[in-house]
C-alpha atoms as a PDB file:
ATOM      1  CA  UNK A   1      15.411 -14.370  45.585  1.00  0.00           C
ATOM      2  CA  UNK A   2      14.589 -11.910  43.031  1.00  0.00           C
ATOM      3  CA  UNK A   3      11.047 -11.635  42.092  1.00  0.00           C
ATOM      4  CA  UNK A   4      10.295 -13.529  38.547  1.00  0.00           C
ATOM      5  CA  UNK A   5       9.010 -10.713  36.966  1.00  0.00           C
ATOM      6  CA  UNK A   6      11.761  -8.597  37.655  1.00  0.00           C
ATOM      7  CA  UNK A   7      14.453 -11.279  36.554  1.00  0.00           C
ATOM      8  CA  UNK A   8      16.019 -10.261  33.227  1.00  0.00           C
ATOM      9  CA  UNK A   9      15.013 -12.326  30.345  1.00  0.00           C
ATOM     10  CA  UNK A  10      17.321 -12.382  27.244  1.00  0.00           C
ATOM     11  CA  UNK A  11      13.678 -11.916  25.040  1.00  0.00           C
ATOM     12  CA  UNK A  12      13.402  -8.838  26.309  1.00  0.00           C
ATOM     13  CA  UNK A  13      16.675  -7.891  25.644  1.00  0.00           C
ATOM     14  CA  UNK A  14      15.843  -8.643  22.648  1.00  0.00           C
ATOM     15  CA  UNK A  15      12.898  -6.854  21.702  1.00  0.00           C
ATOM     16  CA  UNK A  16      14.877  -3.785  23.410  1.00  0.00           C
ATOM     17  CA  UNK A  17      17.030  -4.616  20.744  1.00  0.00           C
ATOM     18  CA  UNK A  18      14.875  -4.699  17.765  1.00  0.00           C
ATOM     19  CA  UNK A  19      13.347  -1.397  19.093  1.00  0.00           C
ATOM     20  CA  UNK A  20      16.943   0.083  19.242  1.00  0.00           C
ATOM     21  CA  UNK A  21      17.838  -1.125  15.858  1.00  0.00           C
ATOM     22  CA  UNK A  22      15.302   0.478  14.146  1.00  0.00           C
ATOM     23  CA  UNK A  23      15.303   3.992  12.887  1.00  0.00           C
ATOM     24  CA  UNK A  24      11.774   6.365  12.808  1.00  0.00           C
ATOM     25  CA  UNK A  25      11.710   8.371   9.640  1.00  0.00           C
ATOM     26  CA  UNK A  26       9.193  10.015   6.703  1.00  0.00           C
ATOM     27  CA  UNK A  27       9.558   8.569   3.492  1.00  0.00           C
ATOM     28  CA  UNK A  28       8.095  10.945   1.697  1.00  0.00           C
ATOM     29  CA  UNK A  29       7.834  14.639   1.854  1.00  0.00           C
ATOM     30  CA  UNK A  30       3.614  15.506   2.307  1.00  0.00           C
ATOM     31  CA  UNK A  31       3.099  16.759  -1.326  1.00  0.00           C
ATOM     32  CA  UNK A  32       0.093  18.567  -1.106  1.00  0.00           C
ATOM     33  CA  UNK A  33      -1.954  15.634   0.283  1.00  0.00           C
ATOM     34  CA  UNK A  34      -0.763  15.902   3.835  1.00  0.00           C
ATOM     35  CA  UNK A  35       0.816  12.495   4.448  1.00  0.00           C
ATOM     36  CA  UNK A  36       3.698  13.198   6.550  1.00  0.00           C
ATOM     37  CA  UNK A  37       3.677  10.756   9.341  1.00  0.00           C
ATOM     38  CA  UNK A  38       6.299   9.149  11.078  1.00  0.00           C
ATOM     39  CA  UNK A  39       7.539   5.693  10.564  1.00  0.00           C
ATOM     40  CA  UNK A  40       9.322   2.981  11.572  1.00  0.00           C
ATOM     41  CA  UNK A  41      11.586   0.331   9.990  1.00  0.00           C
ATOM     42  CA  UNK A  42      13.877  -2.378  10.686  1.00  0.00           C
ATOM     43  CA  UNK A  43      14.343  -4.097   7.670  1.00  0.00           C
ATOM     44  CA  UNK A  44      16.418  -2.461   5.192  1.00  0.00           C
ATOM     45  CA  UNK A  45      14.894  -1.562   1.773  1.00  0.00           C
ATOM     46  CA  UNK A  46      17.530  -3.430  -0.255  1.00  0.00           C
ATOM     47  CA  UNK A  47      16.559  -6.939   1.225  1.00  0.00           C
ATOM     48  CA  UNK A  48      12.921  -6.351   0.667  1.00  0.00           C
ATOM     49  CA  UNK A  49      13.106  -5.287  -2.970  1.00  0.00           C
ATOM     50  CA  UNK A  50      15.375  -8.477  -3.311  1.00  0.00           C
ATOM     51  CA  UNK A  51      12.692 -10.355  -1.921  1.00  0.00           C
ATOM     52  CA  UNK A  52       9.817  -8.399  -3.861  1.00  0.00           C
ATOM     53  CA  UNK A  53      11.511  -8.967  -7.256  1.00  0.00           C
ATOM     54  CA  UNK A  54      12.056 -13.008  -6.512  1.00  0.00           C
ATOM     55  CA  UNK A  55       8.657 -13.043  -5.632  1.00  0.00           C
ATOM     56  CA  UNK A  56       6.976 -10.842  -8.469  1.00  0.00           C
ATOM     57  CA  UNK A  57       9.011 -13.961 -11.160  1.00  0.00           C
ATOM     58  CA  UNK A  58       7.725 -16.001  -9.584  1.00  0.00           C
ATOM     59  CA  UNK A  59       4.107 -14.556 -10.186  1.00  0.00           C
ATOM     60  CA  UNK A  60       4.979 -14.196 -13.700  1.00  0.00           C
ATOM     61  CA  UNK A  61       6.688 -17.565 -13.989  1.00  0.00           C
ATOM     62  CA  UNK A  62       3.348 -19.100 -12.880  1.00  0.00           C
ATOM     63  CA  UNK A  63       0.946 -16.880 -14.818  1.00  0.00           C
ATOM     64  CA  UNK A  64       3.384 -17.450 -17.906  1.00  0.00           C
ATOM     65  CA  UNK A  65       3.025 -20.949 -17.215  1.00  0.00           C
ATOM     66  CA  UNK A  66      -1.176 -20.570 -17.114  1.00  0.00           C
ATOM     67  CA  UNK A  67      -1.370 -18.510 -20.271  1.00  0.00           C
ATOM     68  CA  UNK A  68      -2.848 -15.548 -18.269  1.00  0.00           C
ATOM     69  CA  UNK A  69       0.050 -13.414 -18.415  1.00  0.00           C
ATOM     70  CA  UNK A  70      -0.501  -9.760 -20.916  1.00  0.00           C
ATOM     71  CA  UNK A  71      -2.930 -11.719 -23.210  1.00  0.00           C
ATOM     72  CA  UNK A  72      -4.415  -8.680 -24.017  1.00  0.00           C
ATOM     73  CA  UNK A  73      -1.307  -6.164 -25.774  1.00  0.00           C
ATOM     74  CA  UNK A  74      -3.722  -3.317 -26.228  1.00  0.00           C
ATOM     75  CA  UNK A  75      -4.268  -3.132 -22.459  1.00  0.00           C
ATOM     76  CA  UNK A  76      -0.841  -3.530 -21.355  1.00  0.00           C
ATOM     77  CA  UNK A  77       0.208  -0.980 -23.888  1.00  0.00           C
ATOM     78  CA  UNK A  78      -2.694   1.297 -22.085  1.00  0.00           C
ATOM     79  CA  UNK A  79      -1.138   0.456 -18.684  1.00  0.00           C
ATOM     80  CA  UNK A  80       2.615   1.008 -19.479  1.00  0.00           C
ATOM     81  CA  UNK A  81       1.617   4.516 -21.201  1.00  0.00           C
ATOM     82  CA  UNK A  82      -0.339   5.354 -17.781  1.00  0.00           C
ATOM     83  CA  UNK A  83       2.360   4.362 -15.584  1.00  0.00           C
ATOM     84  CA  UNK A  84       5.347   5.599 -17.460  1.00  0.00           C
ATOM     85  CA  UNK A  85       3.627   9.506 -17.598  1.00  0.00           C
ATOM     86  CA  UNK A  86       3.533   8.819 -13.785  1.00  0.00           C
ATOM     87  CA  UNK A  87       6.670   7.991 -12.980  1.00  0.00           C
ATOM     88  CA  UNK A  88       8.489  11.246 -13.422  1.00  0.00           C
ATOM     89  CA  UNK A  89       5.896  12.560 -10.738  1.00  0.00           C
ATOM     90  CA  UNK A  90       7.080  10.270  -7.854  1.00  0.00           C
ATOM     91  CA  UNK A  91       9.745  12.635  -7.911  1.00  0.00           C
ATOM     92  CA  UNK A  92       7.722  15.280  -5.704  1.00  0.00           C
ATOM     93  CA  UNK A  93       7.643  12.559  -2.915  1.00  0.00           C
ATOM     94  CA  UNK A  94      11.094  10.780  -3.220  1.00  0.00           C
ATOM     95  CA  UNK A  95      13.968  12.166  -6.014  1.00  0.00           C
ATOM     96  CA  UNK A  96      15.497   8.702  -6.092  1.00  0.00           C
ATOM     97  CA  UNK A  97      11.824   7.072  -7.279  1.00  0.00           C
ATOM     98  CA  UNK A  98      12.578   7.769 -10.994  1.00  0.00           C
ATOM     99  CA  UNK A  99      15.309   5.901 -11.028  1.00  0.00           C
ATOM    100  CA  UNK A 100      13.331   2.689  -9.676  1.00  0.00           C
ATOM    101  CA  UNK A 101      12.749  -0.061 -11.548  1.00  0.00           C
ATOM    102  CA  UNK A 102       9.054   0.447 -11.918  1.00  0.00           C
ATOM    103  CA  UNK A 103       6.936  -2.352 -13.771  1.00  0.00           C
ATOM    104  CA  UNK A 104       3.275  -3.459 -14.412  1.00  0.00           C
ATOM    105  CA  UNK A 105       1.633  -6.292 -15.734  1.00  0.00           C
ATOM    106  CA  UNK A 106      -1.493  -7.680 -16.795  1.00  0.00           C
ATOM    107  CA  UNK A 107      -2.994 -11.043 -15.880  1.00  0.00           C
ATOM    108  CA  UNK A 108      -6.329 -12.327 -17.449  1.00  0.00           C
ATOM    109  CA  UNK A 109      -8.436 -12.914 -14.200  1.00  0.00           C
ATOM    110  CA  UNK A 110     -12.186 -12.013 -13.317  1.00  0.00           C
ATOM    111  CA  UNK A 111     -10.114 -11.029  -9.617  1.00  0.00           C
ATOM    112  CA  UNK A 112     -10.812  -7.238  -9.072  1.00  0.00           C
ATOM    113  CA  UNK A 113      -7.417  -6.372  -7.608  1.00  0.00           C
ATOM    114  CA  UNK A 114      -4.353  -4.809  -8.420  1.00  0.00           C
ATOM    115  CA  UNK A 115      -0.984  -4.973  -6.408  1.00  0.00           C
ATOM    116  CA  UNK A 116       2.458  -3.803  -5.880  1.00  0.00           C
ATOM    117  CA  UNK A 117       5.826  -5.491  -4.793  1.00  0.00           C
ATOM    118  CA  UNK A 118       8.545  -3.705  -3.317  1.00  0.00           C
ATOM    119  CA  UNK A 119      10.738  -2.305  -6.060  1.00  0.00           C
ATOM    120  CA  UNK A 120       8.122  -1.011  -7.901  1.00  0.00           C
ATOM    121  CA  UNK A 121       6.669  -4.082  -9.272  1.00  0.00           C
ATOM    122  CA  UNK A 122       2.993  -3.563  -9.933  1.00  0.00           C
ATOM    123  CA  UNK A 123       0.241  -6.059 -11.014  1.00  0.00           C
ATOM    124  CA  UNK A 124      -3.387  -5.563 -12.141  1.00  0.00           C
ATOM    125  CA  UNK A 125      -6.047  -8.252 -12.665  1.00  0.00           C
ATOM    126  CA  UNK A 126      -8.099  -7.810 -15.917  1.00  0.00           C
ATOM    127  CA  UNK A 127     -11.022  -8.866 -13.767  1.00  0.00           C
ATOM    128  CA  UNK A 128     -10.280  -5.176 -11.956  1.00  0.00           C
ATOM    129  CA  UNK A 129     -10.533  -3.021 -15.671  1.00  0.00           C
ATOM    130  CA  UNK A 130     -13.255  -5.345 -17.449  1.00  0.00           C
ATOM    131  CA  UNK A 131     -15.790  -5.659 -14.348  1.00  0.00           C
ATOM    132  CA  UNK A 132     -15.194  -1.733 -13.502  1.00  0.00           C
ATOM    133  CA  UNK A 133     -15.562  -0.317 -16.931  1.00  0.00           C
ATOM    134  CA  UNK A 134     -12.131   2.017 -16.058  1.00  0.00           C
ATOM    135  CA  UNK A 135     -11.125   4.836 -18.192  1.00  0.00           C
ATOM    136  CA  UNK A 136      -8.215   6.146 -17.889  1.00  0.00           C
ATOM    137  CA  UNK A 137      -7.969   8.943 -15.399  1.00  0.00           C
ATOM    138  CA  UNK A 138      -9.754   5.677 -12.860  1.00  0.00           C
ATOM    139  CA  UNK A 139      -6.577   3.666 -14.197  1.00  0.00           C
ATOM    140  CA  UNK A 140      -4.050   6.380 -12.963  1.00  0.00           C
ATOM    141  CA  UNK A 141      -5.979   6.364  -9.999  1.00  0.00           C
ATOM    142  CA  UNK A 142      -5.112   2.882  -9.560  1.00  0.00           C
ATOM    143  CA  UNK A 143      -2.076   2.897 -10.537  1.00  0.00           C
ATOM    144  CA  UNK A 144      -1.046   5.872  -8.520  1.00  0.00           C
ATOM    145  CA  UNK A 145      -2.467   4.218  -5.622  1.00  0.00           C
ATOM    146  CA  UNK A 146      -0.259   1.067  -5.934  1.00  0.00           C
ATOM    147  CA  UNK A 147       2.574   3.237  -6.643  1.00  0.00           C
ATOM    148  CA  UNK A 148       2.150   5.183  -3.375  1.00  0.00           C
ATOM    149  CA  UNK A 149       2.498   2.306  -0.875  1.00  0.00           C
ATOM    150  CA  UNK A 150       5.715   1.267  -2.674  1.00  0.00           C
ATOM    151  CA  UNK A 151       6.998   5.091  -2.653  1.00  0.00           C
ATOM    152  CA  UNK A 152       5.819   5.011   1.259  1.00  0.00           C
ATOM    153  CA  UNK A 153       7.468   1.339   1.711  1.00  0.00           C
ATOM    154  CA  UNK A 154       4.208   0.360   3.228  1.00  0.00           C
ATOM    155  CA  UNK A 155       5.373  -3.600   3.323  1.00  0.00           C
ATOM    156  CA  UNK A 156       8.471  -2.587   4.802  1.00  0.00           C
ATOM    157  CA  UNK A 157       6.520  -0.869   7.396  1.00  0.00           C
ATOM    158  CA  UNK A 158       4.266  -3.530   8.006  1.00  0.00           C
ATOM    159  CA  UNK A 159       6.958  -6.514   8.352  1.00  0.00           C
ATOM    160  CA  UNK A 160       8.634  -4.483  10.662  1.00  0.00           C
ATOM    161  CA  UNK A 161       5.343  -4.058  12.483  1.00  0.00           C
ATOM    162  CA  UNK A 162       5.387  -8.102  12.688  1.00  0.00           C
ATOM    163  CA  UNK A 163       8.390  -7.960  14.091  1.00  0.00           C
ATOM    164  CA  UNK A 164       8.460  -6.076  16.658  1.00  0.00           C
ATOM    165  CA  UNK A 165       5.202  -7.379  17.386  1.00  0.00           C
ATOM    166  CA  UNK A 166       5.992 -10.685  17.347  1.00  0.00           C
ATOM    167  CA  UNK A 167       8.982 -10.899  19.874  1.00  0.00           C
ATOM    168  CA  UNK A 168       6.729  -7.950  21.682  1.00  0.00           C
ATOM    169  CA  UNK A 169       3.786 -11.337  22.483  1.00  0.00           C
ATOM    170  CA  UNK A 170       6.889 -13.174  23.314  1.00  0.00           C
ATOM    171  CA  UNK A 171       7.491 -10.708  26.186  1.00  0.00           C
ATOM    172  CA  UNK A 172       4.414 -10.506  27.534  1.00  0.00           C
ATOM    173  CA  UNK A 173       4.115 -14.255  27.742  1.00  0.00           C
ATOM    174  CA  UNK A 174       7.439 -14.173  29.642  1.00  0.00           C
ATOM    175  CA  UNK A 175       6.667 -11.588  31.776  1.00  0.00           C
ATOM    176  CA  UNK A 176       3.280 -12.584  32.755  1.00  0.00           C
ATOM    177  CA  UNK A 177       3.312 -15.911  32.737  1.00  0.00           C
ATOM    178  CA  UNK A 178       0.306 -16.080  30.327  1.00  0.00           C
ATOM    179  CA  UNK A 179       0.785 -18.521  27.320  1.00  0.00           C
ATOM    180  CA  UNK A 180      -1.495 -20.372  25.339  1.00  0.00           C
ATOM    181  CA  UNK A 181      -5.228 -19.562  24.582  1.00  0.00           C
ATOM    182  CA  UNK A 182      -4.817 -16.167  26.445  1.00  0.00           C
ATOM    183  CA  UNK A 183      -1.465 -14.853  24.776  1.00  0.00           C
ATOM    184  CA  UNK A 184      -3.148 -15.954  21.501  1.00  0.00           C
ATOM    185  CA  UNK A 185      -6.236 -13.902  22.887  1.00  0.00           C
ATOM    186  CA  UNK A 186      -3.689 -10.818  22.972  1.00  0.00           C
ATOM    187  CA  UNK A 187      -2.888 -11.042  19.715  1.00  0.00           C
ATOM    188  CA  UNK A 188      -6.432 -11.291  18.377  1.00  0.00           C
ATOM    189  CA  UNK A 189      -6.265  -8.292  20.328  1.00  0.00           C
ATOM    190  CA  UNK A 190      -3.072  -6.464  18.779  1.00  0.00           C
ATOM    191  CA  UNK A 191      -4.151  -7.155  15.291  1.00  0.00           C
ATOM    192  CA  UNK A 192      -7.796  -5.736  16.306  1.00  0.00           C
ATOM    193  CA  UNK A 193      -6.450  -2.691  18.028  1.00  0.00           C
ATOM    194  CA  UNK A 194      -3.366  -2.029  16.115  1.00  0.00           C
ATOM    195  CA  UNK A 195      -2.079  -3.956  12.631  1.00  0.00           C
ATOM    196  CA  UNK A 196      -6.014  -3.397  11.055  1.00  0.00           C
ATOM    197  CA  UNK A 197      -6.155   0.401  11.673  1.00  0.00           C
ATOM    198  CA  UNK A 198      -2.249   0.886  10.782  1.00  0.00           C
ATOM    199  CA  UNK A 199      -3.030  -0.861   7.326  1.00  0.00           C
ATOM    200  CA  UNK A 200      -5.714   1.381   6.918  1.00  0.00           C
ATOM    201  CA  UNK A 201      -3.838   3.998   7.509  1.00  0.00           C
ATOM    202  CA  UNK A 202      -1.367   3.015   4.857  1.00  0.00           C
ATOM    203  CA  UNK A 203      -4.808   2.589   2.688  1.00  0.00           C
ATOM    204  CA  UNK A 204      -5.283   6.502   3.164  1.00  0.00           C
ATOM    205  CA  UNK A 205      -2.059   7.750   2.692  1.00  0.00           C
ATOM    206  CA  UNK A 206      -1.948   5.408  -0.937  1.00  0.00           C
ATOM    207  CA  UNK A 207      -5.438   6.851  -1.829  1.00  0.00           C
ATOM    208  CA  UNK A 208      -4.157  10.924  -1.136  1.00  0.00           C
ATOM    209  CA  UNK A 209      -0.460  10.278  -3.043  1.00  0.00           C
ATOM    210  CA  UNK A 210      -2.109   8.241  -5.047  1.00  0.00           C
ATOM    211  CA  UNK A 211      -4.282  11.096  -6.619  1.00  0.00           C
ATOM    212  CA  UNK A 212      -1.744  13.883  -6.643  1.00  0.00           C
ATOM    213  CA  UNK A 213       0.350  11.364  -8.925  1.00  0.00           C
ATOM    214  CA  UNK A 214      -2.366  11.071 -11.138  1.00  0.00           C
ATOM    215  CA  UNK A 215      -3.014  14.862 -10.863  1.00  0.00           C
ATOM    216  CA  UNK A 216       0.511  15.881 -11.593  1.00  0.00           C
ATOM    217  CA  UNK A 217       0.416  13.390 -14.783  1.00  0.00           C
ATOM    218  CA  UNK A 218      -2.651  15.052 -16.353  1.00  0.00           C
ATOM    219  CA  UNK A 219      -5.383  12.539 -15.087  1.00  0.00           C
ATOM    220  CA  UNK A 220      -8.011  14.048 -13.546  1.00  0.00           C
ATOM    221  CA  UNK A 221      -8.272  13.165  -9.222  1.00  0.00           C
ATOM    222  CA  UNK A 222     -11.972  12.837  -8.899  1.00  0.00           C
ATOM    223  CA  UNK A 223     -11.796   9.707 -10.774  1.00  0.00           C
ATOM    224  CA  UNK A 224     -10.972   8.007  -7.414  1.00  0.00           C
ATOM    225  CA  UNK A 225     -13.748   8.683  -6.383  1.00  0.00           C
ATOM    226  CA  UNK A 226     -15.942   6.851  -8.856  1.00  0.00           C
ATOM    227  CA  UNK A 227     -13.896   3.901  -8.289  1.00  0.00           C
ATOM    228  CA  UNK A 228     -15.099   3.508  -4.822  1.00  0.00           C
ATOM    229  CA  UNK A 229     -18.857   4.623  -6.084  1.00  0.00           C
ATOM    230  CA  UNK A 230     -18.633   1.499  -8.654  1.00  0.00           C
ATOM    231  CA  UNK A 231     -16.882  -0.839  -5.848  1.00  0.00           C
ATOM    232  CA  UNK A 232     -19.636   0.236  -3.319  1.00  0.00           C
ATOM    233  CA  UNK A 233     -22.625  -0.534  -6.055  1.00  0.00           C
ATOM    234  CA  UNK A 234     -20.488  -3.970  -6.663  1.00  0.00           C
ATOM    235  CA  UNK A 235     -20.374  -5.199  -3.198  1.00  0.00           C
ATOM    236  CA  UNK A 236     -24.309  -4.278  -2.864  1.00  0.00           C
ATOM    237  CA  UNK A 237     -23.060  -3.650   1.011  1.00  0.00           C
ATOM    238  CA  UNK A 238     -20.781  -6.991   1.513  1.00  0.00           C
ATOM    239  CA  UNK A 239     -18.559  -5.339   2.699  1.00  0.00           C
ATOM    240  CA  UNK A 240     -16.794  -5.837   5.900  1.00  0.00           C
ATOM    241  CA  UNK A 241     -17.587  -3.600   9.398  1.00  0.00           C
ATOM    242  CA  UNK A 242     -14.509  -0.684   9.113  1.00  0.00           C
ATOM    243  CA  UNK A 243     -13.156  -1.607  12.478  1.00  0.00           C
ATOM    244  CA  UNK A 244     -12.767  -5.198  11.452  1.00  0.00           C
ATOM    245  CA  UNK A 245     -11.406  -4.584   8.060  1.00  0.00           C
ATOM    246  CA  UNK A 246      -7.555  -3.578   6.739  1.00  0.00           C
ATOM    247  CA  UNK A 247      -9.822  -1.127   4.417  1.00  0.00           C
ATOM    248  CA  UNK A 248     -11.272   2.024   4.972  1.00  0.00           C
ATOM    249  CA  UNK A 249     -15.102   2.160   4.855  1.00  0.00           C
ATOM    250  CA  UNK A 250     -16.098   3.106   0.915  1.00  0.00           C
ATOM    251  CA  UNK A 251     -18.137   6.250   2.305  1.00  0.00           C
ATOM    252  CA  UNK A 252     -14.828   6.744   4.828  1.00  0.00           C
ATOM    253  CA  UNK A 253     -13.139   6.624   1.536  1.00  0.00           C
ATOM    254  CA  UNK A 254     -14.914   8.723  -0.912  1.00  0.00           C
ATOM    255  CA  UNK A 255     -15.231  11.441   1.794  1.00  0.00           C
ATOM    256  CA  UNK A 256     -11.698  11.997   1.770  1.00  0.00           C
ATOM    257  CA  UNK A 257     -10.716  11.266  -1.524  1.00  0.00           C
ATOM    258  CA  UNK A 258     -13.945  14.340  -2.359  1.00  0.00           C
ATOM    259  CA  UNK A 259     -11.507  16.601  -0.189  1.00  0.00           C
ATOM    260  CA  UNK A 260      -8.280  16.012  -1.283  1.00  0.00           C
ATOM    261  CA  UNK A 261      -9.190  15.610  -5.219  1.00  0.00           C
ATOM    262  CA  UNK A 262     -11.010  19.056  -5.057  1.00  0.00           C
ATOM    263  CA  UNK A 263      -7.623  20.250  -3.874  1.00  0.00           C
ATOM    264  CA  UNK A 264      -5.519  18.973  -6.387  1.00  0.00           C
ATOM    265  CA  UNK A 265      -7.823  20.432  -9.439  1.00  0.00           C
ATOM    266  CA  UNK A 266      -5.761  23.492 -10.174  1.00  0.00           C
ATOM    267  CA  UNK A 267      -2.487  21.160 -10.905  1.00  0.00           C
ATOM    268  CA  UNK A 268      -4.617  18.628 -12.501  1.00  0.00           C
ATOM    269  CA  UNK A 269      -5.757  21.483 -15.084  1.00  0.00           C
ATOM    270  CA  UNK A 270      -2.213  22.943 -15.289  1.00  0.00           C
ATOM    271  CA  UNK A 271      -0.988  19.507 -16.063  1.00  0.00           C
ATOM    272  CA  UNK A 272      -3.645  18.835 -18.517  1.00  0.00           C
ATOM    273  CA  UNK A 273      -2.797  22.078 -20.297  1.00  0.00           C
ATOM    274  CA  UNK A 274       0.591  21.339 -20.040  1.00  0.00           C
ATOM    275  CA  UNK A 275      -0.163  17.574 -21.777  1.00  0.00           C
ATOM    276  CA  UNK A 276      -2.502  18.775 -24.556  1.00  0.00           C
ATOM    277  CA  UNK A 277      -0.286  21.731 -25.956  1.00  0.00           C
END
């Protein structure tokens, strides 16, 4: 009789499947920031930004239906203006970005967050501008941030991450024999070892595009970093160990945002210049 591990399982087959379907590729070209990795996707683009757009009405539809949605004008008028000098710029990472269907809203929350769907559908919390005190170069910083992981298809990434993980535990059990507490044990252990430091990843290549956006659009880099300076001061050191968080560190943070912002000074100056005249 053949041996039970060695008897073919149609799972596997499976997850060979998943693997084959998939296609590794960049994005984005590395801009000046470096981000140039390889990545991996299974889910096509079109299905997400279906899903993203049903999901960001649906966000609207229920802050519409709270009275929280762009109550203050003034600030969405200062948010549109940021994002729509941006927008021309994601065209140094992707040509085709311009053409997206990029978006942003306000909704009147004490929440300090901000967030993008896929398809370019961006969200910040007043909570996030009031509580920070952000001018406007910290805005772009933001907003070129959220931008990024939609120009990177970071969720894309990430859900097909899930699912190859997923039918991956599946395997294991099946091959192993180990179900139950243990194969939930391994993936304690997978999202430990590899979904947390991937999403941070994804954090640091959002915070480096993020900047040369804002850079190219006139807004000055370094304002990134007294973002994380304010966040750090806000938290009064709540915050999370790095190796358990989907965050980077805020000294991890501000140590590479110092580097990369010092480099993008000389287009940030041209593109000031260029904005003033």
């Amino acid at each position: 009789m053949m041996n039970k591990l060695l008897q073919p399982k149609p799972l596997i087959f499976a997850f060979l499947g998943l693997l084959l379907m998939g296609c590794t590729t960049t994005s984005t070209t590395p801009g000046l920031v470096d981000v140039n990795r390889s990545q991996f996707f299974l889910i096509s683009q079109a299905e997400l930004v279906k899903a993203g757009s049903e999901a960001y009405q649906a966000v609207l539809k229920e802050a519409t239906d709270a009275g929280t949605l762009n109550k203050d004008p003034e600030m969405v008028a200062r948010l549109t203006r940021i994002l729509d000098e941006m927008i021309p710029h994601t065209a140094h990472f992707r040509p085709d970005a311009v053409n997206w269907s990029w978006e942003v809203n306000l909704i009147q929350d004490d929440t300090i967050n901000a967030w993008v769907m896929p398809g370019g559908k961006i969200m910040f919390y007043s909570g996030l501008i009031e509580k920070l005190s952000l001018n406007d170069d910290e805005i772009a910083a933001i907003m070129g941030h959220e931008m990024a992981h939609e120009l990177r298809e970071h969720a894309r990434e990430r859900i097909s991450q899930a699912q190859v993980g997923s039918v991956g535990l599946s395997v294991v059990g099946q091959l192993t024999g180990v179900q139950g507490a243990a194969l939930d044990l391994a993936g304690a252990v997978m999202n430990v070892g590899i979904l947390l430091p991937f999403s941070r990843v994804h954090e640091v290549e959002a915070d480096r595009i993020g900047i040369e956006l804002a850079a190219r659009s006139g807004y000055d880099p370094a304002a990134a970093i007294a973002i994380w300076e304010k966040m750090a001061k806000l938290s009064q050191g709540g915050a999370p160990p790095e190796f358990l968080s989907t965050h980077p560190s805020y000294d991890s943070r501000i140590k590479d945002l110092t580097r990369y912002s010092a480099r993008l000074q000389p287009i940030y100056q041209q593109a000031l210049a260029e904005r003033n005249n």
